[in-house]
N, C-alpha and C. Protein backbone atom coordinates (compact mmCIF):
# COMPACT_ATOMS: atom_id res chain seq x y z
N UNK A 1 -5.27 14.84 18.90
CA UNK A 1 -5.53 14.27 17.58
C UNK A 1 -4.62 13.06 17.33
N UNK A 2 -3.33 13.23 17.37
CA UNK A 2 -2.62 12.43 17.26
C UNK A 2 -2.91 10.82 18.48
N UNK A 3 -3.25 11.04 19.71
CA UNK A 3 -3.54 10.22 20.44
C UNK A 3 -5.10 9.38 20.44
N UNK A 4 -5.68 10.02 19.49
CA UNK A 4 -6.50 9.89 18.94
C UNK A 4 -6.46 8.53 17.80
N UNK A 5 -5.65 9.19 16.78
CA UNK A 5 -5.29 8.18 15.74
C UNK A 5 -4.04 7.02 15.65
N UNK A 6 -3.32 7.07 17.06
CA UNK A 6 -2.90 5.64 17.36
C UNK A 6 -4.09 4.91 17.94
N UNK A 7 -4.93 5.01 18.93
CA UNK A 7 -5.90 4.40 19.31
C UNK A 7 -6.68 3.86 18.38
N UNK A 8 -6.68 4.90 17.00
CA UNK A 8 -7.85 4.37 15.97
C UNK A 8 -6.72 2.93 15.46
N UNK A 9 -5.29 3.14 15.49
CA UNK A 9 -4.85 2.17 14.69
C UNK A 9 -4.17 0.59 15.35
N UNK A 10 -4.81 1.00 16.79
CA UNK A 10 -4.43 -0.17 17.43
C UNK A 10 -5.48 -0.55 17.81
N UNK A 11 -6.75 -0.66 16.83
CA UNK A 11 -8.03 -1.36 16.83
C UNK A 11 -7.63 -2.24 15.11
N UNK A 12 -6.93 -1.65 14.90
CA UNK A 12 -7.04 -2.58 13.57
C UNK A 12 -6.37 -3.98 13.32
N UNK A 13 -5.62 -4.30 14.37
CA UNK A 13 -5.21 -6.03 14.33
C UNK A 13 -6.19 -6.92 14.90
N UNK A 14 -7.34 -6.04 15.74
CA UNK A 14 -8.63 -6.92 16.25
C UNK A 14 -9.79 -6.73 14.83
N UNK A 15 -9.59 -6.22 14.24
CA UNK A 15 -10.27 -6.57 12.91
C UNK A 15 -10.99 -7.50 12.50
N UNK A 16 -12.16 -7.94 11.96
CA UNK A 16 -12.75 -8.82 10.99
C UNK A 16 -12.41 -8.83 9.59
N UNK A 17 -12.28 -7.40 9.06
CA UNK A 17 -11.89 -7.42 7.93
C UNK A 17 -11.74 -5.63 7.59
N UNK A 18 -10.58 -5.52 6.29
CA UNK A 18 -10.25 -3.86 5.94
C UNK A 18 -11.33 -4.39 4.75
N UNK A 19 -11.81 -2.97 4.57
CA UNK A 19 -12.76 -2.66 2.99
C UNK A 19 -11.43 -1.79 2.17
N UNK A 20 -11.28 -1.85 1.16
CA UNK A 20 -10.84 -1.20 0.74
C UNK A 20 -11.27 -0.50 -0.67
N UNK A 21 -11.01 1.38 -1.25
CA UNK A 21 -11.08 1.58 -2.23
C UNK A 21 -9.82 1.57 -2.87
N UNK A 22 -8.98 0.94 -3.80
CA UNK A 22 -7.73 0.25 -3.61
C UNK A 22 -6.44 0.92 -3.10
N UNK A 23 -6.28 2.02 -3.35
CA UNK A 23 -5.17 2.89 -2.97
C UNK A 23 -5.56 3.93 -1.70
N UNK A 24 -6.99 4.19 -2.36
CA UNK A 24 -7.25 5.67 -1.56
C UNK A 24 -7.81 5.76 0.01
N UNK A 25 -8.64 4.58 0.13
CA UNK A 25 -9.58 4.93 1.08
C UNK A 25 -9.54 3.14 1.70
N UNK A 26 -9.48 3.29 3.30
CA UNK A 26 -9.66 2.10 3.63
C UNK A 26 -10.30 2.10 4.69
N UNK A 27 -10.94 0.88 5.59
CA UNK A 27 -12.57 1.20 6.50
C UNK A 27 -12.23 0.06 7.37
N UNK A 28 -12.06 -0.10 8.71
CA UNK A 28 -11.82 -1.80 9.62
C UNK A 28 -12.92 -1.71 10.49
N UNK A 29 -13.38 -2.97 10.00
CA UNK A 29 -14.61 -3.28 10.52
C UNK A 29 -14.45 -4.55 11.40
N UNK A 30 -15.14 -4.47 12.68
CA UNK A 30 -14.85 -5.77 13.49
C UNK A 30 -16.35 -6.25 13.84
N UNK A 31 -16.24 -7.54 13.54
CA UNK A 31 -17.76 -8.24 13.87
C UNK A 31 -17.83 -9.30 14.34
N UNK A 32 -18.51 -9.03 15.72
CA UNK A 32 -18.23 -10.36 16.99
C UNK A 32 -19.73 -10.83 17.54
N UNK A 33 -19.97 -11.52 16.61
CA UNK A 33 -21.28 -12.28 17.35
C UNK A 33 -21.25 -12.87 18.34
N UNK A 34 -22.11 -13.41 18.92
CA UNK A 34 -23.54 -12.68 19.38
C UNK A 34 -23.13 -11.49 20.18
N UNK A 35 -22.07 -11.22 20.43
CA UNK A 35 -21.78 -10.10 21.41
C UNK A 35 -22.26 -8.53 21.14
N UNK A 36 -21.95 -8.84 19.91
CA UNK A 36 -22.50 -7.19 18.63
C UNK A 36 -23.48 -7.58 18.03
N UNK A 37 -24.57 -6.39 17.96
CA UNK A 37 -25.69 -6.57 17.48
C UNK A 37 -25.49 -6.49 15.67
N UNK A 38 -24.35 -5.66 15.29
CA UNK A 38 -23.77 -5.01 13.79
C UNK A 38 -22.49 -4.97 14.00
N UNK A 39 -22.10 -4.73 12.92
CA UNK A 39 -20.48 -4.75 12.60
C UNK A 39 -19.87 -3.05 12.89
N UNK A 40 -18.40 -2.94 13.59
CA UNK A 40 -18.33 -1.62 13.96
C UNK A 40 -17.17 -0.74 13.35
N UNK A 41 -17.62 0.19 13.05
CA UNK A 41 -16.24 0.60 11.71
C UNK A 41 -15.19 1.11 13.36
N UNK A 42 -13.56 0.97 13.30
CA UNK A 42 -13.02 0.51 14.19
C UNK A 42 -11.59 1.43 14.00
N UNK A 43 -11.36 1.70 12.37
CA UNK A 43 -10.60 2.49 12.10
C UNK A 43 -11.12 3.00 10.44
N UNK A 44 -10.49 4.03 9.79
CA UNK A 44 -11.35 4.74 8.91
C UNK A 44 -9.67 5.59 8.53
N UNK A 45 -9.50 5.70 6.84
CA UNK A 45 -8.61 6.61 6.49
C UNK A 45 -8.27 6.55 4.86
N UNK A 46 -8.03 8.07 4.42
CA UNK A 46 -7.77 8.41 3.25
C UNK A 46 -6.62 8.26 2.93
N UNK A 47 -5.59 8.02 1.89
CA UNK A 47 -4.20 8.32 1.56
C UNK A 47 -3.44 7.92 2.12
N UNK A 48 -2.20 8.65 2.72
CA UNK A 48 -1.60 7.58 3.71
C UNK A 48 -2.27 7.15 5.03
N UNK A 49 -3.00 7.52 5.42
CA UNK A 49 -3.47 6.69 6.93
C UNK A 49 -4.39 5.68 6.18
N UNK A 50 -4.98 5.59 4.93
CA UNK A 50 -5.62 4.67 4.67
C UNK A 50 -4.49 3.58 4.29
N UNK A 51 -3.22 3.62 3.86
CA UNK A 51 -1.96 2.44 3.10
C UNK A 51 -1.47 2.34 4.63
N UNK A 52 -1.64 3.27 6.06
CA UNK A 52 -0.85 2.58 7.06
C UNK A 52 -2.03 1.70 7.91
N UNK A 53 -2.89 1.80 7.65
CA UNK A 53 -4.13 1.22 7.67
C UNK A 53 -4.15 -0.70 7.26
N UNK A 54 -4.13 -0.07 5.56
CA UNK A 54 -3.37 -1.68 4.99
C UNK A 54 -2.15 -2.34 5.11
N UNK A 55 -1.42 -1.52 6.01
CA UNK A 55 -0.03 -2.56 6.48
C UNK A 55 -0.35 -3.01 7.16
N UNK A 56 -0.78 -2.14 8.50
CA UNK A 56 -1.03 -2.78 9.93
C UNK A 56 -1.78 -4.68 9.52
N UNK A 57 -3.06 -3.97 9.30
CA UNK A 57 -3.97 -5.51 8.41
C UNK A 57 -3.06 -6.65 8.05
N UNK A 58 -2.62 -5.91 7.26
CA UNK A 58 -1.65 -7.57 6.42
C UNK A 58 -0.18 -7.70 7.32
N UNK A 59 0.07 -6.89 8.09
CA UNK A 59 1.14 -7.71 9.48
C UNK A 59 0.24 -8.49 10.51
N UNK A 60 -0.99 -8.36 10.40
CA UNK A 60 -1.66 -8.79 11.52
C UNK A 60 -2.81 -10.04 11.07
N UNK A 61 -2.41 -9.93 9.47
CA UNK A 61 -3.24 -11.22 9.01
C UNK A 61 -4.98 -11.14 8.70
N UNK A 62 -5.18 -9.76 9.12
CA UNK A 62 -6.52 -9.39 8.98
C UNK A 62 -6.68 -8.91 7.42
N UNK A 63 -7.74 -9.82 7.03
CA UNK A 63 -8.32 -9.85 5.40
C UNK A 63 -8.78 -8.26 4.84
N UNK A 64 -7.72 -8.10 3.60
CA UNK A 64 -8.35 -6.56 2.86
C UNK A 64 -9.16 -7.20 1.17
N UNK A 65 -9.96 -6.58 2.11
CA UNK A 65 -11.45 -6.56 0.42
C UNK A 65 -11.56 -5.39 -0.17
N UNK A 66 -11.16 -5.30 -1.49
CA UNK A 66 -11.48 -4.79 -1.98
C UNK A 66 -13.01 -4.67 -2.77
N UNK A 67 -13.91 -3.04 -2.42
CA UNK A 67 -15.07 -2.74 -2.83
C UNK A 67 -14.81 -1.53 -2.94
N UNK A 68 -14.31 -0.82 -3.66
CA UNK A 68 -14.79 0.45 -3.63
C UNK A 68 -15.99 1.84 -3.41
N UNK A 69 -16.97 0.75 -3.98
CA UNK A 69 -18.22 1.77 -3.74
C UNK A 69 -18.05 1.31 -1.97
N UNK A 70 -18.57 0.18 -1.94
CA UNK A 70 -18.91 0.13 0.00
C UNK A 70 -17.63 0.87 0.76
N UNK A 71 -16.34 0.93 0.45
CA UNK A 71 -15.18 1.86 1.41
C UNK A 71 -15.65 3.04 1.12
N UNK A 72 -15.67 3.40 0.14
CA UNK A 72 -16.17 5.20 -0.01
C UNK A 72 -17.35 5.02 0.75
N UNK A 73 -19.03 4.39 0.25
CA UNK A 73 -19.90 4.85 1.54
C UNK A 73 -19.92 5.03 2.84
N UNK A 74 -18.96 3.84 3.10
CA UNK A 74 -18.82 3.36 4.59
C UNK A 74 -17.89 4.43 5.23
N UNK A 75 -16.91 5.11 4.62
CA UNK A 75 -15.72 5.92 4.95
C UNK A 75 -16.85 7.39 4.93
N UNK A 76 -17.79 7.87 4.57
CA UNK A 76 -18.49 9.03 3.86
C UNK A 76 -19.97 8.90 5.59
N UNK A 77 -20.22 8.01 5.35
CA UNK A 77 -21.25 7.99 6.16
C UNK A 77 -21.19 7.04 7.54
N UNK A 78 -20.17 6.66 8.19
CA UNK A 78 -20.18 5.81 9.04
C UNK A 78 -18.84 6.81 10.03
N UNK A 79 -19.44 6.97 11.67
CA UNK A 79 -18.06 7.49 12.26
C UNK A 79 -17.55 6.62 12.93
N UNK A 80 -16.16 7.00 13.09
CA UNK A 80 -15.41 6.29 14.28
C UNK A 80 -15.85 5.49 15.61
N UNK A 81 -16.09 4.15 15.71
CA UNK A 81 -16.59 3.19 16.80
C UNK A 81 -18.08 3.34 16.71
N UNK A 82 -18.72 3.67 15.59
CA UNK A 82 -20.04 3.17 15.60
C UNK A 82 -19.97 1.96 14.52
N UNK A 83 -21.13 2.01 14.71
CA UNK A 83 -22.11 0.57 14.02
C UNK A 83 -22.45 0.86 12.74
N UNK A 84 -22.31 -0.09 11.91
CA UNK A 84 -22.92 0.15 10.55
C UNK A 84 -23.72 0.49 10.59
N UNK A 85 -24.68 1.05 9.99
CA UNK A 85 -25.96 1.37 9.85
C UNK A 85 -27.12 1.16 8.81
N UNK A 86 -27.95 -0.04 9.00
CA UNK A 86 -28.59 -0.94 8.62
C UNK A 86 -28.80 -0.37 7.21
N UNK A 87 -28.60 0.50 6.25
CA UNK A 87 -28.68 0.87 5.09
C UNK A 87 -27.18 0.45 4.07
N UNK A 88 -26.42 -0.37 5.07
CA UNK A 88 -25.11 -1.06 4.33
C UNK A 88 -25.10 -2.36 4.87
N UNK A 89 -26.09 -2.45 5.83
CA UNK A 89 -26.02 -3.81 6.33
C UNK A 89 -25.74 -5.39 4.96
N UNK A 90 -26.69 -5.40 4.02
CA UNK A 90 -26.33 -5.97 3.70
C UNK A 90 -24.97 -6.09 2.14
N UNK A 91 -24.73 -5.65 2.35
CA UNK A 91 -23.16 -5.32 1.41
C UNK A 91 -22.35 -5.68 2.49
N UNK A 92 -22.03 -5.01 3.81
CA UNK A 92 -21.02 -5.35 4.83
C UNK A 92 -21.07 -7.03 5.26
N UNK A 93 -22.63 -7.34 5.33
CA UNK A 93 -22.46 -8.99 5.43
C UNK A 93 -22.16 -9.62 4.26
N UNK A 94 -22.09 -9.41 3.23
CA UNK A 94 -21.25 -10.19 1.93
C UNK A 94 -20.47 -10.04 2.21
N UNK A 95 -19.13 -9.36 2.68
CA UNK A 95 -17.59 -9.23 2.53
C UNK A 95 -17.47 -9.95 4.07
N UNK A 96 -17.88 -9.43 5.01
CA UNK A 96 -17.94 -10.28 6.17
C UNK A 96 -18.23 -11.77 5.83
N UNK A 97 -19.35 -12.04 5.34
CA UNK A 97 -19.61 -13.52 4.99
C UNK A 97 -18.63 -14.34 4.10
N UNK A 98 -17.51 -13.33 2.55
CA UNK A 98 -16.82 -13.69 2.41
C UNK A 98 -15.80 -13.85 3.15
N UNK A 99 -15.32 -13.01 4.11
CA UNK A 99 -14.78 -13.55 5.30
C UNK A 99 -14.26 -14.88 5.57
N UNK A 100 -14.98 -15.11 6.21
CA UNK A 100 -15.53 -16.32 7.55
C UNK A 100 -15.80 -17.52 6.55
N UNK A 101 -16.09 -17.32 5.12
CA UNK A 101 -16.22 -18.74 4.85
C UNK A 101 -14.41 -19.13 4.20
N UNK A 102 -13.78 -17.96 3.73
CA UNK A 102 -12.65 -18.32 3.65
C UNK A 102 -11.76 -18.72 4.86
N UNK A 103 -11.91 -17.93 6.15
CA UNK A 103 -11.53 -18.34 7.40
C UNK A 103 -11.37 -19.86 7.51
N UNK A 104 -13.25 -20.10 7.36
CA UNK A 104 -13.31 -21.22 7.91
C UNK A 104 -12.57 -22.68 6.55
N UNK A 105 -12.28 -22.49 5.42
CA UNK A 105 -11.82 -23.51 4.53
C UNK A 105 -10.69 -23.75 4.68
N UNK A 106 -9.93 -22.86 5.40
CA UNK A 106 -8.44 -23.46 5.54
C UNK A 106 -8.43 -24.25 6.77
């Protein structure tokens, strides 16, 4: 278990972006076109693994969004190293899309 959840947390500096529900619940999603067909939840956690979740992120420069409803669905219905699943598809491409256009303005 434990070897388990360093692996989950040394996917999270390759990140696209953390979802977050602000304290409780946080979701890392990585999305690499054309290579990925969907975006892939990458790490996933409640309470404290969800706040060591949001450190890792912000030492590593990877963007936390806050949405609450989408971290709770996405955290509720999405497992470990799969793919979104086209019933959040488009909510995950708004925060992704907010993303990448902030990426790209600086």
């Amino acid at each position: 278990m434990e070897r388990a959840r360093r692996r989950m947390m040394a996917e999270v500096p390759s990140a696209t972006v953390v979802v977050t529900n602000p304290t409780h619940i946080a979701v890392a999603l990585r999305y690499e076109p054309p290579a990925m067909a969907a975006p892939k939840l990458v790490a996933k956690g409640v309470g404290p693994l969800a706040e060591r979740i949001r450190e890792i992120a912000r030492a590593h420069g990877v963007p936390l969004v806050e949405n609450p409803p989408l971290a709770r669905a996405l955290h509720a219905a999405v497992e470990l190293d799969a793919e979104v699943p086209p019933a959040h598809y488009r909510a995950v491409a708004e925060v992704i899309g907010f993303v990448l256009q902030r990426r790209a303005s600086r």
